[in-house]
Protein backbone atom coordinates (compact mmCIF):
# COMPACT_ATOMS: atom_id res chain seq x y z
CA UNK A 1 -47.31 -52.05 -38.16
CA UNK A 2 -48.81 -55.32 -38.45
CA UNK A 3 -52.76 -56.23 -37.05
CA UNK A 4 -51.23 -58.79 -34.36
CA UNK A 5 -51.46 -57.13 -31.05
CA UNK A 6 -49.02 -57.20 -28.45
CA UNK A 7 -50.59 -60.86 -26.99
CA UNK A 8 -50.45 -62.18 -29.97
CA UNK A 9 -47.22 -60.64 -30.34
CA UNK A 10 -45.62 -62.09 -27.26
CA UNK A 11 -47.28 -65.58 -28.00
CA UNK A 12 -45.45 -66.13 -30.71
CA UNK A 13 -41.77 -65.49 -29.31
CA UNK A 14 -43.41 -68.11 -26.53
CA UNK A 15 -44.50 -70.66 -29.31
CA UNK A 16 -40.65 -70.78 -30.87
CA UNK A 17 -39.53 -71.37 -27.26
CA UNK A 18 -42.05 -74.01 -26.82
CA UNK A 19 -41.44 -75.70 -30.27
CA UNK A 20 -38.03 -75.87 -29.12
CA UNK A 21 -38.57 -77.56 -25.83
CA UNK A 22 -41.59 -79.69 -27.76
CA UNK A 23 -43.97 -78.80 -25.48
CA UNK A 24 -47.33 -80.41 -26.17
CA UNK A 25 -50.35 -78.47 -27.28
CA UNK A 26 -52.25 -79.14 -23.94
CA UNK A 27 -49.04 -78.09 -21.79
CA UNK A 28 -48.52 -74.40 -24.46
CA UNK A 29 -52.29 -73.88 -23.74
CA UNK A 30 -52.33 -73.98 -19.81
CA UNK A 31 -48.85 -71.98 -20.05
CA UNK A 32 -50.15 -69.34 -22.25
CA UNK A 33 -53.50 -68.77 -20.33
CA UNK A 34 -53.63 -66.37 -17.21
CA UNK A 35 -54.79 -68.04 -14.20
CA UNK A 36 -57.14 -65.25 -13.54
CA UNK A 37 -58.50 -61.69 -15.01
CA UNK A 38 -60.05 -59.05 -13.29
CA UNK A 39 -61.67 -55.61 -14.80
CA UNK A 40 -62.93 -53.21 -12.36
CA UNK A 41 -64.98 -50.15 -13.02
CA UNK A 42 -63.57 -47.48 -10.96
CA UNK A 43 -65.47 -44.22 -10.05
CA UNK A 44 -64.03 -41.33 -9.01
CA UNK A 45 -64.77 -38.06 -7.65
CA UNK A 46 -62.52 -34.97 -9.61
CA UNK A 47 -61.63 -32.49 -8.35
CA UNK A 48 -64.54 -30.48 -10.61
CA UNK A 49 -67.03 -32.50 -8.12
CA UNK A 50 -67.77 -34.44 -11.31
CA UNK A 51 -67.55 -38.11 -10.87
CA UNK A 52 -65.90 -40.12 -13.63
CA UNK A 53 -65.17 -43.74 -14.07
CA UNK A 54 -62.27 -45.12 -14.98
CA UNK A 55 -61.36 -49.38 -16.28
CA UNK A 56 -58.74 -50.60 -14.00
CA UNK A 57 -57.56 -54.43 -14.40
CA UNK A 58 -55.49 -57.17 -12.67
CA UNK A 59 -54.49 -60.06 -15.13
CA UNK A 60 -52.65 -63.15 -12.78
CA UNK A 61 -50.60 -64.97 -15.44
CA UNK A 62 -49.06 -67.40 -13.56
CA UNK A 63 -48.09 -68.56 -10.11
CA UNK A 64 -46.38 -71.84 -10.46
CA UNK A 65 -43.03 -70.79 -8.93
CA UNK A 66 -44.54 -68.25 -5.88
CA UNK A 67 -46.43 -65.48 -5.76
CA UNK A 68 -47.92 -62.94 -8.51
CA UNK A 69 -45.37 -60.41 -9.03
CA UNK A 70 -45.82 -57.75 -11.66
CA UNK A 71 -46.39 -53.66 -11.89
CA UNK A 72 -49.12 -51.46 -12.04
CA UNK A 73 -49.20 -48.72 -15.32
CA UNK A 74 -51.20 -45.87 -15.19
CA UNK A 75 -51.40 -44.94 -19.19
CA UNK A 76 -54.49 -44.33 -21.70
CA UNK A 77 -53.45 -47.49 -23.69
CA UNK A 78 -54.05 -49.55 -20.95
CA UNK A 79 -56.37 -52.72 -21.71
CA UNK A 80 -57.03 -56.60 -21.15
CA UNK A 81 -54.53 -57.25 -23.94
CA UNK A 82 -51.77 -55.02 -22.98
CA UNK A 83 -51.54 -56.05 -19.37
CA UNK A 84 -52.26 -59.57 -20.20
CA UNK A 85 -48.96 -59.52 -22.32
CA UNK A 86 -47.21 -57.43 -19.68
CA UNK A 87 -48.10 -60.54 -17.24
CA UNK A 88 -46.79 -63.08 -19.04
CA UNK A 89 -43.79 -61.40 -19.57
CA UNK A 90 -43.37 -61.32 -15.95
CA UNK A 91 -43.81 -64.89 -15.70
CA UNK A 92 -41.00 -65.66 -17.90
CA UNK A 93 -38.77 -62.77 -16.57
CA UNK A 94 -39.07 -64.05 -12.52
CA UNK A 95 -38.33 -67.48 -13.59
CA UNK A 96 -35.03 -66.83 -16.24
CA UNK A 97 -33.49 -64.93 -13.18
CA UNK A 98 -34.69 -67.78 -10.96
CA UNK A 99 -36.76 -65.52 -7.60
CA UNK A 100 -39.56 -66.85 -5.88
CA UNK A 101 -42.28 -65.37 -7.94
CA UNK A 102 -44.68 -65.47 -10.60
CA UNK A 103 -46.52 -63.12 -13.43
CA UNK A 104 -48.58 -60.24 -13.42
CA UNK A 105 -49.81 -56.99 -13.98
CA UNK A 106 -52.39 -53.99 -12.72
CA UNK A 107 -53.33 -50.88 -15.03
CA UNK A 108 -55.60 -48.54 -15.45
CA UNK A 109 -56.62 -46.67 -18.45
CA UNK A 110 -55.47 -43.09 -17.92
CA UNK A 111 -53.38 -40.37 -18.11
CA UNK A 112 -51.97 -39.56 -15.19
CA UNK A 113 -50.41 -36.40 -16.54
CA UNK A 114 -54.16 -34.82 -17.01
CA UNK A 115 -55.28 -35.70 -12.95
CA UNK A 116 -54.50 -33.80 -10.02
CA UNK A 117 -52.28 -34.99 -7.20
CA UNK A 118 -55.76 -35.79 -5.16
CA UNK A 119 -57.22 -37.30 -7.98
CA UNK A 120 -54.61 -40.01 -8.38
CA UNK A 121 -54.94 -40.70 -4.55
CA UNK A 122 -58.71 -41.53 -4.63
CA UNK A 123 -58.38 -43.36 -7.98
CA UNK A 124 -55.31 -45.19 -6.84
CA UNK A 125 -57.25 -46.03 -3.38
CA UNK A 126 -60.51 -46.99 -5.47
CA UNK A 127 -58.91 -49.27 -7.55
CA UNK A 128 -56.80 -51.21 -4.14
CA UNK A 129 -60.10 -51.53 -2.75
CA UNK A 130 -61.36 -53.05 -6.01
CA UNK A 131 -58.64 -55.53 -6.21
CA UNK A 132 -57.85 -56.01 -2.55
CA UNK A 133 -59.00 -59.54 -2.27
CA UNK A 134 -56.03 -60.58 -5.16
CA UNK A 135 -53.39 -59.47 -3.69
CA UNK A 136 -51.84 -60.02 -0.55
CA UNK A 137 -48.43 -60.46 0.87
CA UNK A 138 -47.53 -64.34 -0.18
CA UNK A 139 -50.40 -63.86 -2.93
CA UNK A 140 -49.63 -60.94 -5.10
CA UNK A 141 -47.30 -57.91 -4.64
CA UNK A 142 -48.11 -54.93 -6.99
CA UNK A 143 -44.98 -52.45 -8.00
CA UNK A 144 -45.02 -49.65 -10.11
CA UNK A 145 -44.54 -49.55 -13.50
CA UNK A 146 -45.30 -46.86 -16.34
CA UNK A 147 -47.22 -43.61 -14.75
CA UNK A 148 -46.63 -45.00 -11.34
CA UNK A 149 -44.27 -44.41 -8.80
CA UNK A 150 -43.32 -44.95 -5.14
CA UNK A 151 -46.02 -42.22 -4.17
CA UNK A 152 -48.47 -44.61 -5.70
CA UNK A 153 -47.26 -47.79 -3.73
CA UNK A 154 -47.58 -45.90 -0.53
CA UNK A 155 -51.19 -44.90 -1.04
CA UNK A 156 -51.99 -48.49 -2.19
CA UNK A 157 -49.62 -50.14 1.06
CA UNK A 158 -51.85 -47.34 3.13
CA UNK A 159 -55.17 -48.60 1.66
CA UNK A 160 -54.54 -51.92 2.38
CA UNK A 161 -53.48 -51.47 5.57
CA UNK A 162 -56.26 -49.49 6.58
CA UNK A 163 -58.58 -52.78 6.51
CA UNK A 164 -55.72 -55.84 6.78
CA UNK A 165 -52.94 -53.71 9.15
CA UNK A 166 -49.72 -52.49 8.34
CA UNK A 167 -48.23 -54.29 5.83
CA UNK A 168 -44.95 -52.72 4.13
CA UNK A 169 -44.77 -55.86 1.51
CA UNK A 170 -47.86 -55.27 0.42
CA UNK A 171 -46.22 -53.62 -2.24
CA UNK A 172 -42.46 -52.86 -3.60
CA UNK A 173 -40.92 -49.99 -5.06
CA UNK A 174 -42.67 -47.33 -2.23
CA UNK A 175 -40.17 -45.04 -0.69
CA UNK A 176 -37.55 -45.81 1.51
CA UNK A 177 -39.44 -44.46 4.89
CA UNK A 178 -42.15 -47.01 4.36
CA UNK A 179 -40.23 -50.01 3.92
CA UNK A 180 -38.60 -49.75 0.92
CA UNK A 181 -35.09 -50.43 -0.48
CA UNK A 182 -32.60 -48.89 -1.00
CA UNK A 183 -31.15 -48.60 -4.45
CA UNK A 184 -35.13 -49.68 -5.76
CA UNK A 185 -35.06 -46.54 -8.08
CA UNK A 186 -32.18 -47.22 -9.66
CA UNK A 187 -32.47 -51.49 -9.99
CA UNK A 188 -33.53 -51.55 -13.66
CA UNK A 189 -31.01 -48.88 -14.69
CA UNK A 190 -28.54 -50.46 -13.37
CA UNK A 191 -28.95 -54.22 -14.62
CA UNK A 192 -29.30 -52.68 -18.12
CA UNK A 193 -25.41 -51.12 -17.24
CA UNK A 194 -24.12 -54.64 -15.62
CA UNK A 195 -25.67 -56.01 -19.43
CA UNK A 196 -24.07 -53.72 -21.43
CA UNK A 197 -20.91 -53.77 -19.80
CA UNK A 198 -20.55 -57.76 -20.67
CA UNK A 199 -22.17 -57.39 -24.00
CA UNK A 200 -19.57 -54.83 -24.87
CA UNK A 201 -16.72 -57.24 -23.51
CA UNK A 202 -17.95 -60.37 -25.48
CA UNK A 203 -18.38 -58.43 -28.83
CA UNK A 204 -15.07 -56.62 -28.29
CA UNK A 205 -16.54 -53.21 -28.03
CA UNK A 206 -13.99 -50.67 -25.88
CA UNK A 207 -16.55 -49.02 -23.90
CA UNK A 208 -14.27 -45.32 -23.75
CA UNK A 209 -16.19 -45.05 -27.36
CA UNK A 210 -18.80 -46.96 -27.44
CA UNK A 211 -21.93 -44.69 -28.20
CA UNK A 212 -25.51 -44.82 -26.70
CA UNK A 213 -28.94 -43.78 -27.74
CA UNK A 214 -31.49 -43.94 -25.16
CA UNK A 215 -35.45 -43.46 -25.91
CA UNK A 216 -37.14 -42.77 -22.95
CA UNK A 217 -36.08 -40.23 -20.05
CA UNK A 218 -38.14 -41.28 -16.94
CA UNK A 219 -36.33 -43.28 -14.12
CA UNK A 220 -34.74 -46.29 -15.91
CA UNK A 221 -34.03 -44.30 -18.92
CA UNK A 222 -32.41 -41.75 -16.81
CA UNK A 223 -30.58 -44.30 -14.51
CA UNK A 224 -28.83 -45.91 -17.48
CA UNK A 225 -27.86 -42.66 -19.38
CA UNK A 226 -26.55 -41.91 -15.89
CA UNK A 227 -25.05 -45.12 -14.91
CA UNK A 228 -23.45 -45.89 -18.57
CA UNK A 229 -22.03 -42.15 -18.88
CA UNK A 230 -20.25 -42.44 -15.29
CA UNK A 231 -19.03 -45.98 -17.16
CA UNK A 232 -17.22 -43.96 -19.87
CA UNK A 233 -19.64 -45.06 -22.27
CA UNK A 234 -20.58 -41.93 -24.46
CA UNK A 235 -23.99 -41.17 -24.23
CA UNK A 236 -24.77 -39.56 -27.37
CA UNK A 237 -29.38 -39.11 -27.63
CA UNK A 238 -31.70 -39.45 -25.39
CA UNK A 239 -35.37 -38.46 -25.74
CA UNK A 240 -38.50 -37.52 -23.40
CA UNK A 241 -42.09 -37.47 -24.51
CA UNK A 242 -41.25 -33.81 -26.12
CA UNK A 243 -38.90 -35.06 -28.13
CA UNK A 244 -35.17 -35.75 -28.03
CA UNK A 245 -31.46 -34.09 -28.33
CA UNK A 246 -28.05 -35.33 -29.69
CA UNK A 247 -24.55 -34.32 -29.38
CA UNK A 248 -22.19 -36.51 -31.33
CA UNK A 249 -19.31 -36.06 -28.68
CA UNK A 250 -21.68 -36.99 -25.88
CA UNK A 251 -24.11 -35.55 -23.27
CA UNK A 252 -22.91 -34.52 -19.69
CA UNK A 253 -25.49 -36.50 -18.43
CA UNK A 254 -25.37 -35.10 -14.66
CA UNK A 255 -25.56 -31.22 -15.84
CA UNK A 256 -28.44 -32.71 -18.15
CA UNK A 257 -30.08 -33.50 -14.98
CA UNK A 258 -29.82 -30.17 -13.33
CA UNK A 259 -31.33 -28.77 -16.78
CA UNK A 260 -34.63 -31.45 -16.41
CA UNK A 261 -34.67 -30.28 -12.73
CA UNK A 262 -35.54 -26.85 -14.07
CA UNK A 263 -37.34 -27.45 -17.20
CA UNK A 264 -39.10 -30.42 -16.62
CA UNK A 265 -37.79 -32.41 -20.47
CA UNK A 266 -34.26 -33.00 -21.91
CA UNK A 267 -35.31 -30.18 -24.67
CA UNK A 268 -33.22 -27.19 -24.87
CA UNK A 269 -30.05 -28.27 -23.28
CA UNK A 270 -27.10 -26.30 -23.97
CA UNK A 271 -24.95 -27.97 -27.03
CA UNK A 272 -27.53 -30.37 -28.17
CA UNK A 273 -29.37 -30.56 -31.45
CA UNK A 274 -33.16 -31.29 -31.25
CA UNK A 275 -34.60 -34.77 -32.73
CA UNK A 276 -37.64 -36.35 -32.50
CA UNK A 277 -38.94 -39.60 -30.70
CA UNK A 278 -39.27 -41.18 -33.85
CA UNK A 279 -35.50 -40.30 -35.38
CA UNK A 280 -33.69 -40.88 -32.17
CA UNK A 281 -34.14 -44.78 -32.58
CA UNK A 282 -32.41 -44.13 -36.44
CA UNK A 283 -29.08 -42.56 -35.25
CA UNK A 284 -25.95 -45.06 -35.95
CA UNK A 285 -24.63 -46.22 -32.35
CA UNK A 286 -23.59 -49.28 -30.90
CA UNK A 287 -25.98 -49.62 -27.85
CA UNK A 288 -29.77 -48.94 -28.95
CA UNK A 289 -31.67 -48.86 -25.62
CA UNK A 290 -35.76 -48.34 -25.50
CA UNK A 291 -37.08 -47.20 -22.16
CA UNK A 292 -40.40 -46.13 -22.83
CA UNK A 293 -43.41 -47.55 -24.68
CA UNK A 294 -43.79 -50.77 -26.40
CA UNK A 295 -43.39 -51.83 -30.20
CA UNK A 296 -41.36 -48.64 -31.33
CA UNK A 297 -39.53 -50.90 -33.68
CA UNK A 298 -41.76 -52.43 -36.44
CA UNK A 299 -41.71 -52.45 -39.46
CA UNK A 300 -41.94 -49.08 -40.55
CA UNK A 301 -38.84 -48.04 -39.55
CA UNK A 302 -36.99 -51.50 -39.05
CA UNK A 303 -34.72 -50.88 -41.96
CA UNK A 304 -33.23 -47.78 -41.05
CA UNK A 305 -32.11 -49.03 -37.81
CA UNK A 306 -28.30 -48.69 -37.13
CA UNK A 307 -27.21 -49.64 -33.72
CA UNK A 308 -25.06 -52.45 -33.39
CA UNK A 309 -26.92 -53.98 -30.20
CA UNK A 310 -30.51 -53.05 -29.07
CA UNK A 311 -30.97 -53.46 -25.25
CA UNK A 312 -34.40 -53.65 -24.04
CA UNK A 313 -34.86 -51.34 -21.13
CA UNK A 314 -39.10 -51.42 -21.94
CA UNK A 315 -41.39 -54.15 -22.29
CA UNK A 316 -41.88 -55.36 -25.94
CA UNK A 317 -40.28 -52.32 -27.73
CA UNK A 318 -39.71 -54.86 -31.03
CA UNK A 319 -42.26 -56.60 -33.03
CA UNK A 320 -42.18 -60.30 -33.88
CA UNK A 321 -41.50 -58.86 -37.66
CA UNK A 322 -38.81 -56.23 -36.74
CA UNK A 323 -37.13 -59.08 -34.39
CA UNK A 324 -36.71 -61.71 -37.21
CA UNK A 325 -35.39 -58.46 -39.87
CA UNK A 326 -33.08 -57.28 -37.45
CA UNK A 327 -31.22 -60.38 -36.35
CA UNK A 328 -30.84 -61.61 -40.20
CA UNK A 329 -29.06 -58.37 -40.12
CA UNK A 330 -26.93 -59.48 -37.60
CA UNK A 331 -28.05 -56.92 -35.01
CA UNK A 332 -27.49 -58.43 -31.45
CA UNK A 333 -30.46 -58.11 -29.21
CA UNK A 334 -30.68 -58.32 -25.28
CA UNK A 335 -34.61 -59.04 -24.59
CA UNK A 336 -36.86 -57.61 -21.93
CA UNK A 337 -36.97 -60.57 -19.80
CA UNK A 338 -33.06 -60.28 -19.15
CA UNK A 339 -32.38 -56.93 -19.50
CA UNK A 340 -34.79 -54.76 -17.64
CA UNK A 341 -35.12 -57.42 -15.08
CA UNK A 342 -33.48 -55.52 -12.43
CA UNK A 343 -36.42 -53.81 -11.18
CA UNK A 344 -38.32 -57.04 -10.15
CA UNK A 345 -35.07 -58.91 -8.67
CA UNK A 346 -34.25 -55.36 -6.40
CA UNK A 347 -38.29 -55.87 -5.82
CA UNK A 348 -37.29 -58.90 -4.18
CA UNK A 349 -34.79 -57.90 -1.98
CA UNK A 350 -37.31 -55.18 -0.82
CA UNK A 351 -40.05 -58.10 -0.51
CA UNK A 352 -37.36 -60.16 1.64
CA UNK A 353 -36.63 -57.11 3.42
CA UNK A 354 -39.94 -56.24 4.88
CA UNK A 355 -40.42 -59.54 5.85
CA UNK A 356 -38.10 -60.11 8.28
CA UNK A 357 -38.00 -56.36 9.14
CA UNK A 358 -34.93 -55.15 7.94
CA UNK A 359 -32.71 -53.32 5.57
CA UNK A 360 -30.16 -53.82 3.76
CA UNK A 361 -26.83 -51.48 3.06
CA UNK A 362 -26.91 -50.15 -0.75
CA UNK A 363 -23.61 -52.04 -1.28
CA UNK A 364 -25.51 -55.16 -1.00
CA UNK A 365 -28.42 -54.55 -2.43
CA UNK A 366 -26.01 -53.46 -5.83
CA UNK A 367 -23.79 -56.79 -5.54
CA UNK A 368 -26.50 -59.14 -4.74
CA UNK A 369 -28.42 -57.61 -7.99
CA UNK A 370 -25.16 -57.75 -9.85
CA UNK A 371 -24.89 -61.65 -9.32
CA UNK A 372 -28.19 -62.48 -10.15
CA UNK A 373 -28.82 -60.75 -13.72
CA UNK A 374 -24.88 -61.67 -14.72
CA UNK A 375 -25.68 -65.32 -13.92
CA UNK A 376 -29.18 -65.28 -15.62
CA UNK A 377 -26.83 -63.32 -18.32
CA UNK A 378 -24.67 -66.18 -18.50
CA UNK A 379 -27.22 -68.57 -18.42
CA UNK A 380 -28.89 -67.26 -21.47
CA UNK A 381 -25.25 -66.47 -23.30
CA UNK A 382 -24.10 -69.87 -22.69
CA UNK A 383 -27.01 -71.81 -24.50
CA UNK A 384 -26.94 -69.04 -27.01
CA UNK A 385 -23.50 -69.77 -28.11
CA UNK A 386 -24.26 -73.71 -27.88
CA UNK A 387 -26.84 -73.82 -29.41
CA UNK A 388 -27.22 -71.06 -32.18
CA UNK A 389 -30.39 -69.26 -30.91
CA UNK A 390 -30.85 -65.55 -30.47
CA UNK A 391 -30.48 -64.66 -26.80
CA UNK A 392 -34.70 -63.78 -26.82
CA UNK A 393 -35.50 -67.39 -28.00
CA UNK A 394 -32.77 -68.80 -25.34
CA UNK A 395 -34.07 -66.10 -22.54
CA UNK A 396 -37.88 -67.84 -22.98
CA UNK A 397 -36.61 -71.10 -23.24
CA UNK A 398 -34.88 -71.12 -19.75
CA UNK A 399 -37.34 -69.48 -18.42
CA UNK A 400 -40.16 -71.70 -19.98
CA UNK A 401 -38.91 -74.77 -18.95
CA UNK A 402 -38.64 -73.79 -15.36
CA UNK A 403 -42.12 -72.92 -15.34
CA UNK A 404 -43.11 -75.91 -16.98
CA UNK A 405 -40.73 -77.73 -14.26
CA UNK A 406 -42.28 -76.14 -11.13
CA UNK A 407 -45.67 -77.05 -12.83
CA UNK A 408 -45.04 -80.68 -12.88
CA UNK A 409 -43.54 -80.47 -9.50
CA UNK A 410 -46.45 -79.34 -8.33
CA UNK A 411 -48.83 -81.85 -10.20
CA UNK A 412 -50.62 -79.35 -13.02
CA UNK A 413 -49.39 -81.36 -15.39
CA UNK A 414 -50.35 -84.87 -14.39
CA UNK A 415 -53.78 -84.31 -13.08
C-alpha cells in the first residue's frame, strides 16, 4: 500500500473534482480544511478499578449547507487523520443527495470488543461530556458508525439530556423507543439494494443470476446480503472479522442469520466453504460490495480483482491507485458518497421526526429514501454519461459545487 494516508487519499479524488470545476487555490484550501478539530483525553474507570484514558475526537468539516452531520466509530485505528477524512466525506455525501446538513465525524481510539458493557457507558458518557458544547440539535447531530450502535446514541441522547433536557435529536440512529426511526437499521442496506438494482438494469445484468460478494457482516453488510438475496440476486460470499464462506449456488441468507444468532460469525454454516477476509474480495462476481474497513483494495491485490461492479457499502474501501487501475480495466464503480448514503438521508428523516414529534410509517420512511438516493443516482449517472467521468469524480463534483454554491450564498467566498 502506498505512504499517502487516507486524507491525503480523499484529497486527491477532491482535487480532480475541483480541477474540473476550476476551483481556485484559495476556494480548494477553505473547502478542504475542517472548520474545527477537537481531541479530548478521556479517563475512565474499568471495571478492574483501574482508570485508563482513552483519545476521543470531533473533527467539524464543514457546515455551509446546515448542521454537522456525521458518525461516531469506536475502533483502535481511530485518529485525527482518519476521522478528518471520514468528515469530509460527509460533507460531500449530505450535499450530492441534497439534505440540510453538513460534515463530520466523532471516534475514539478503541476496541470496543475488549470493554465491558459498563465500560462503554462511562466512556461513551465521558467523551459527550467532553464534546457537549459542539454539538447540539441545529449544531451537530452525532450517529453511529463503526463499533457503535443505537445503545450508544441512547447513552449519549441521555447524557446530554441530563444537563440541556430531553432532547431525542440530539442524536440519530438510537432505538426506536427513544425517538428513533423506523427502518434506521436497515437505511444503508437498503440504498446499496435500490443502487444495485439500477446499476444492474443500465449494464444489462438479469439480476435472477447476478452474483454477490459481500465483505463485511455487521448491520449494512447484513442488510444488503439480506435485502439483495430476497431481490433474487444470488448472494454467493460474505465475510465477518473471522473470516468468510462461499457457496457458488448461493447462501440462504435468512437461515445464515439464524446460524450468526447462535454462533456469533458467518463461519461454519452448513454448505459453505471457508475463505478468508483477504480472498473473499478475489472471487469472480458481478457485484463487489465492501462493508467494513477502509482501503481493502490497493494495490496489493488490485490486479486480481474480478467483479464486474464494486459498490461501496464502507467509507474509502479503494485507494486513489487501485481506483485509477481498476476503471482502466473497465470495472464500474459506485462510490461511498452515493452508495452508502442511505444511512445519513434515513438519519434525516429521524432528525425531522423528532422535531416536530412524530413518526413516520416504515412504508414512508422506505419510499421517501428510495427517491432521494435514485435521484442523487441519476444525478450522478446523467453527467457521467455526458460527460465521460467515472461516477466517483461526477459524485464529488455535484456535490462540490453545491458546497461551493451554499458558500458563496452565504458570503465565505467574497469576504
Amino acid at each position: 500500500m502506498s505512504g499517502k494516508n487516507t486524507m491525503q487519499e480523499v484529497n486527491e479524488f477532491f482535487d480532480s473534482a475541483a480541477s474540473y470545476l476550476n476551483l481556485s487555490a484559495g476556494i480548494r484550501e477553505l473547502l478542504k480544511r475542517p472548520w474545527r478539530e477537537l481531541k479530548v483525553s478521556l479517563p475512565v474507570k474499568m471495571d478492574s478499578g483501574d482508570i485508563r484514558v482513552f483519545s476521543g475526537y470531533r473533527i467539524q468539516h464543514n457546515a455551509s449547507r446546515g448542521p454537522y452531520k456525521g458518525g461516531i466509530r469506536y475502533h483502535p485505528d481511530a485518529d485525527m487523520d482518519e476521522v478528518g477524512a471520514l468528515a469530509s466525506l460527509m460533507t460531500w455525501k449530505t450535499a450530492l443527495v441534497d439534505i440540510p446538513f453538513g460534515g463530520a465525524k466523532g471516534g475514539i481510539q478503541c476496541d470496543p470488543s475488549e470493554l465491558t458493557i459498563n465500560e462503554l457507558n462511562r466512556l461513551t458518557r465521558r467523551y459527550t461530556n467532553s464534546v457537549g458544547h459542539l454539538i447540539g440539535v441545529n449544531r451537530d447531530i452525532p450517529a453511529p458508525d463503526l463499533g457503535t450502535n443505537s445503545q450508544t446514541m441512547a447513552w449519549i441522547m441521555d447524557a446530554y439530556g441530563q444537563i440541556n433536557g430531553h432532547t431525542p435529536g440530539i442524536v440519530t440512529g438510537k432505538p426506536v423507543s427513544l425517538g428513533g426511526s423506523v427502518g434506521r437499521d436497515s437505511a444503508t442496506g437498503r440504498g446499496v439494494v435500490y443502487i444495485m438494482d439500477q446499476t444492474a438494469q443500465n449494464l444489462e445484468i438479469n439480476i435472477k443470476n447476478a452474483t454477490v460478494v459481500i465483505q463485511g457482516a455487521g448491520q449494512v453488510g447484513m442488510w444488503t446480503a439480506q435485502l439483495a438475496f430476497e431481490n433474487g440476486y444470488r448472494v454467493i460470499a460474505i465475510s465477518d472479522v473471522n473470516g468468510g464462506i462461499y457457496c457458488s449456488n448461493g447462501l440462504n441468507i435468512l437461515d445464515l442469520k439464524e446460524h450468526m444468532s447462535t454462533n456469533n460469525s458467518v463461519i461454519g454454516f452448513p454448505g459453505s466453504e471457508t475463505v478468508t477476509n483477504k480472498d473473499i474480495l478475489e472471487l469472480s462476481c458481478d457485484f463487489l460490495v465492501p462493508a467494513a474497513i477502509d482501503r481493502v483494495i490497493n494495490e496489493s491485490n488490485v490486479d486480481r480483482i474480478k467483479a464486474r461492479v464494486i459498490i461501496e457499502a464502507a467509507n474509502h474501501p479503494i485507494t486513489t491507485e487501485a481506483d485509477s487501475l481498476l476503471l482502466a480495466k473497465g470495472v464500474t464503480i459506485i462510490p461511498d458518497i452515493l452508495a452508502n448514503a442511505g444511512g445519513v438521508i434515513v438519519s434525516y428523516f429521524e432528525w425531522t421526526q423528532n422535531l416536530y414529534q412524530h413518526q413516520w410509517p416504515e412504508e414512508r420512511v422506505a419510499a421517501e429514501l428510495e427517491r432521494i438516493i435514485m435521484g442523487a443516482y441519476k444525478s450522478v449517472f446523467k453527467l457521467s454519461k455526458d460527460e465521460n467521468l467515472s461516477y466517483r469524480l461526477a459524485a464529488y463534483i455535484i456535490g462540490i459545487n453545491k458546497v461551493v454554491e451554499a458558500s458563496e450564498l452565504r458570503g465565505f467566498l467574497n469576504g
